[in-house]
C-alpha atoms as a PDB file:
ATOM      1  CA  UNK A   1      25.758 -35.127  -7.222  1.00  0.00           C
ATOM      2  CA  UNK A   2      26.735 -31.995  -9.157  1.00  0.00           C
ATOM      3  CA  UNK A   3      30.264 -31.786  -9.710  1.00  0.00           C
ATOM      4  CA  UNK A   4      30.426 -28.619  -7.465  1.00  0.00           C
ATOM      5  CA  UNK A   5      29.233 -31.177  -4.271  1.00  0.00           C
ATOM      6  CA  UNK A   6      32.121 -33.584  -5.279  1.00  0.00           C
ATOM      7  CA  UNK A   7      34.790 -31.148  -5.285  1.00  0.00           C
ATOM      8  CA  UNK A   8      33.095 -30.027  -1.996  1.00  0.00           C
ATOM      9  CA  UNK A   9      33.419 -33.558  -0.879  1.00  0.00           C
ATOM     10  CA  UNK A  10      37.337 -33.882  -1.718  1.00  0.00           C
ATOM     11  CA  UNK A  11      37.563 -30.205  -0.140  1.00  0.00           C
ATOM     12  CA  UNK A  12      36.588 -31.531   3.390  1.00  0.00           C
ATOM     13  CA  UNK A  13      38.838 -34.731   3.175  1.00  0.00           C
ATOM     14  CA  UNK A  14      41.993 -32.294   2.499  1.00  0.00           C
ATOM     15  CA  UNK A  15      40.758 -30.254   5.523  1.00  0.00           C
ATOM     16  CA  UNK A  16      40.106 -32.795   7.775  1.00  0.00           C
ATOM     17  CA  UNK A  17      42.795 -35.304   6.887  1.00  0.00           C
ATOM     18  CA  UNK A  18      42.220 -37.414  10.051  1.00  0.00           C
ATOM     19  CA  UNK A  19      38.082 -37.822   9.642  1.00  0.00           C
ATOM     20  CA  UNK A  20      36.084 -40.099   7.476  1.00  0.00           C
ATOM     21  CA  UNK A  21      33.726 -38.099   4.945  1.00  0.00           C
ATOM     22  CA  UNK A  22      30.230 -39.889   4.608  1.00  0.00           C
ATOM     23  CA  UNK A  23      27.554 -39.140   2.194  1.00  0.00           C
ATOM     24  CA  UNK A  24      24.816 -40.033   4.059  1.00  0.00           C
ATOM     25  CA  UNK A  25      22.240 -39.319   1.280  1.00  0.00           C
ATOM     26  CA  UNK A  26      21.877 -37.267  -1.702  1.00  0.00           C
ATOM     27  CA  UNK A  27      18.821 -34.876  -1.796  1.00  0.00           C
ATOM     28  CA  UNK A  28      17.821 -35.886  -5.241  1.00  0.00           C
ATOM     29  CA  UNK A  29      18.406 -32.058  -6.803  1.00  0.00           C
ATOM     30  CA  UNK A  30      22.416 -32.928  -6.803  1.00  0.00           C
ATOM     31  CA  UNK A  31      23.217 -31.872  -3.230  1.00  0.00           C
ATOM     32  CA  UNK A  32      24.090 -34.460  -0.600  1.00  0.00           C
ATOM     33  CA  UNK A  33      23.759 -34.733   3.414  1.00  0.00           C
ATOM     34  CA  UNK A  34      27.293 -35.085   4.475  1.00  0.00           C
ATOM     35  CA  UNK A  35      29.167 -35.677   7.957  1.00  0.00           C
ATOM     36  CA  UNK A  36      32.580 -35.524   8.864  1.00  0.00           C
ATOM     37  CA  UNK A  37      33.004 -37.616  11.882  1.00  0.00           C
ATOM     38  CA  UNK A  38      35.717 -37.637  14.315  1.00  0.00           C
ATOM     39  CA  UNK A  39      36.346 -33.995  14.294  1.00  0.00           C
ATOM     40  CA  UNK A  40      38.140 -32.345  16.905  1.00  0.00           C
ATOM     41  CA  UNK A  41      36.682 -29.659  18.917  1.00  0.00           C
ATOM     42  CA  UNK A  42      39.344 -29.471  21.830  1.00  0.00           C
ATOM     43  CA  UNK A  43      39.612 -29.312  25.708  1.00  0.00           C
ATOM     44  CA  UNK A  44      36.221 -27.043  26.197  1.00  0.00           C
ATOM     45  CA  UNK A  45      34.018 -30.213  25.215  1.00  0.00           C
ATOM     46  CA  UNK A  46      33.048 -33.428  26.339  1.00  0.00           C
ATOM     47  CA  UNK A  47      33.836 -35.392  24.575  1.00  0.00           C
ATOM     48  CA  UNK A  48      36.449 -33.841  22.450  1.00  0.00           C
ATOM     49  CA  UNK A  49      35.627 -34.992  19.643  1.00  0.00           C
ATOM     50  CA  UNK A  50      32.550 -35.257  17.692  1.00  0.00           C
ATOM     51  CA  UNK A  51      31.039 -35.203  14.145  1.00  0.00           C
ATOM     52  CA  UNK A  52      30.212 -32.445  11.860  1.00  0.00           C
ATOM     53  CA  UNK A  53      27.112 -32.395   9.135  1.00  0.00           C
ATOM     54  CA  UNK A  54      25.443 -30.505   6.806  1.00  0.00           C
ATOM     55  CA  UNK A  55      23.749 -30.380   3.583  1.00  0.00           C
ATOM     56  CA  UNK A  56      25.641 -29.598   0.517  1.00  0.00           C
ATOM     57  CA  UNK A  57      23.392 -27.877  -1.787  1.00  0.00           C
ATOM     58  CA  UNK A  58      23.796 -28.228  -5.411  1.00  0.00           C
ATOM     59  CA  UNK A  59      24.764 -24.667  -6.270  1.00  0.00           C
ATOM     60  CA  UNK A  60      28.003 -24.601  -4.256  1.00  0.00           C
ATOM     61  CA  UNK A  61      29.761 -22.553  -3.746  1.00  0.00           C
ATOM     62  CA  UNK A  62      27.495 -19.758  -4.488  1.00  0.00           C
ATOM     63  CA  UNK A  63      24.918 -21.017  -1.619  1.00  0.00           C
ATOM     64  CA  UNK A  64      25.187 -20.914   1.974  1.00  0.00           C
ATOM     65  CA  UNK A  65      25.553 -24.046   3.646  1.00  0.00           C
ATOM     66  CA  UNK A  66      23.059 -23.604   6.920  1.00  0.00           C
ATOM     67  CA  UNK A  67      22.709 -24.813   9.587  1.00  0.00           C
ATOM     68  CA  UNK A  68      25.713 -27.129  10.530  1.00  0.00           C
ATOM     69  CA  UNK A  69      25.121 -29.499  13.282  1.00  0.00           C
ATOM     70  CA  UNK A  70      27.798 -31.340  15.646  1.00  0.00           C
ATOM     71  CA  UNK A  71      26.674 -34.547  17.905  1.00  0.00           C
ATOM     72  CA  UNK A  72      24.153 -33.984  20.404  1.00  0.00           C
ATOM     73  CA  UNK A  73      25.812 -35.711  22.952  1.00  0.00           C
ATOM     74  CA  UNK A  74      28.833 -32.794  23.056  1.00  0.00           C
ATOM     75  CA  UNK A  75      28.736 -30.677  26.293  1.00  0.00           C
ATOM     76  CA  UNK A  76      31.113 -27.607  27.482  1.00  0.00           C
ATOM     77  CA  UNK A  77      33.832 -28.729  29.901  1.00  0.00           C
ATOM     78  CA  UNK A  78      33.000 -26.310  32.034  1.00  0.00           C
ATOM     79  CA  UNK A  79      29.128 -27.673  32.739  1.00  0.00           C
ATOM     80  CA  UNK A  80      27.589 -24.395  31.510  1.00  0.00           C
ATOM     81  CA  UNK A  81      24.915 -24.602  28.961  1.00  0.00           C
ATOM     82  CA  UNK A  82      24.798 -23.963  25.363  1.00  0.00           C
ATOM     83  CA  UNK A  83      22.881 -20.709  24.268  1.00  0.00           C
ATOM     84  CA  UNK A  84      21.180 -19.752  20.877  1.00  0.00           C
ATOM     85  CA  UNK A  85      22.912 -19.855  18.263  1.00  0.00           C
ATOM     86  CA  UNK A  86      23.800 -23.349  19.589  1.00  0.00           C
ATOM     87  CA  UNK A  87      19.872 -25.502  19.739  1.00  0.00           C
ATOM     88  CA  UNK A  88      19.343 -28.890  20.122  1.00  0.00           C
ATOM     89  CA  UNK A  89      17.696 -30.270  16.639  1.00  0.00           C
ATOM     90  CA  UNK A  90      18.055 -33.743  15.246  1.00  0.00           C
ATOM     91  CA  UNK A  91      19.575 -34.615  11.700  1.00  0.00           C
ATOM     92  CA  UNK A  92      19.896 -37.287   9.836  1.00  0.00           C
ATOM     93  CA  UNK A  93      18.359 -39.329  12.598  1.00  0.00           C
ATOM     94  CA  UNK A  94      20.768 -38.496  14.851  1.00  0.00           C
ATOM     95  CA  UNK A  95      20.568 -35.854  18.561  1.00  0.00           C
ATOM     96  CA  UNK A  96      22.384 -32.942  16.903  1.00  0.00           C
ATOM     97  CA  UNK A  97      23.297 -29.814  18.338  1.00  0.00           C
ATOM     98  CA  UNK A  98      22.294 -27.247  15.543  1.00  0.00           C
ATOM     99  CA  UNK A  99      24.957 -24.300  15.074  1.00  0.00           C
ATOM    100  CA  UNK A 100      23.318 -21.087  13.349  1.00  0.00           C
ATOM    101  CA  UNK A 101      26.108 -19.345  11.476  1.00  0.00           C
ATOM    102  CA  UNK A 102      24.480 -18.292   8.806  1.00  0.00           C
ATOM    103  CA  UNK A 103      26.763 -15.768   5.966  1.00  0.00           C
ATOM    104  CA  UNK A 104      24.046 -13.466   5.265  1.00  0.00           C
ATOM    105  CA  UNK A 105      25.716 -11.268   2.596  1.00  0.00           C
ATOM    106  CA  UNK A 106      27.705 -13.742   0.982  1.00  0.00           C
ATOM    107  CA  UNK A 107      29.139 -11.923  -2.406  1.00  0.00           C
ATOM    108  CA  UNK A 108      31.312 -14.982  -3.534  1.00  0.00           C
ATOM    109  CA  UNK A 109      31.820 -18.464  -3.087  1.00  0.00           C
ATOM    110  CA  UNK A 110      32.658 -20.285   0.151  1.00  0.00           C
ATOM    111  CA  UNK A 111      33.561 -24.204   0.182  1.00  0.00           C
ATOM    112  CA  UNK A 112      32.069 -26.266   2.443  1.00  0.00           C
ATOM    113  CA  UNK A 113      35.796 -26.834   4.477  1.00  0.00           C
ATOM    114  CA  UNK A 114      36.060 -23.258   5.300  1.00  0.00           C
ATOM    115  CA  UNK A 115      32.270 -22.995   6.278  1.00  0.00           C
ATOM    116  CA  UNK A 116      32.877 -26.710   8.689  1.00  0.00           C
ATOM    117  CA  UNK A 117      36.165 -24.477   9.814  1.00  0.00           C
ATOM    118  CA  UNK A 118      34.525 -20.960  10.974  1.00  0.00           C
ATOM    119  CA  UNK A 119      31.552 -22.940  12.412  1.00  0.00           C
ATOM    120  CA  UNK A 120      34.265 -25.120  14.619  1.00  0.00           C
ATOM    121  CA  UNK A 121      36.117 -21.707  15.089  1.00  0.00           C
ATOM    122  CA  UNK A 122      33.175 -20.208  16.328  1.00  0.00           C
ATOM    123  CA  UNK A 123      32.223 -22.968  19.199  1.00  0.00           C
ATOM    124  CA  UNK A 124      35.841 -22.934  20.237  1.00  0.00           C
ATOM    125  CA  UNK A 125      35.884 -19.290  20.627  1.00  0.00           C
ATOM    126  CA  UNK A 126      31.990 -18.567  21.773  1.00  0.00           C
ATOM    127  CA  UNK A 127      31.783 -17.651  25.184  1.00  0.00           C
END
């Protein structure tokens, strides 16, 4: 993994202190499939908590990181049903829920914390 991905890596432990970051497999250019599991998404799921994944790409942080996905077993409280941007898509071998949120005119460099952040911030707000 580039040394970009790593600091990426230690990034999303400081963000999500309470989570376990897994490399699930590196993509062989120096990027990595990552998840963040046990991450907290709040009263308007079930369940409440769930994981968080992506692929890390090895130009970080001047590349998007797109699409995110969260566990495919998370529903809204409220029984309503989840609407583009929000798609059902397996990753990594696992039901996923796939979260377009894509930063189309990206001028610097984001981490991949504060893109798993405004992805989370986005489900919790969406209506």
């Amino acid at each position: 993994m580039t040394p970009s991905v790593e600091a990426s890596l230690d990034g999303l432990r400081k963000a999500f202190p309470g989570s376990t970051v897994s490399v699930l497999a590196e993509d062989g250019n120096g990027g990595a499939f990552v998840a963040v599991e046990t991450v907290a998404l709040g009263a308007r799921f079930v369940p409440s908590t769930t994981w968080v994944g992506a692929h890390l790409p090895s130009n970080l942080p001047y590349a998007d990181i797109y699409p995110v996905f969260i566990g495919g077993d998370v529903k809204k409280a409220d029984g309503t049903a989840f609407v583009a941007p929000v798609t059902p898509t397996p990753w990594q071998a696992r039901p996923a829920w796939q979260v377009s949120r894509r930063n189309n005119r990206m001028m610097t460099g984001q981490t991949a914390a504060a893109k798993f952040v405004k992805v989370l911030d986005f489900l919790r707000t969406m209506p």
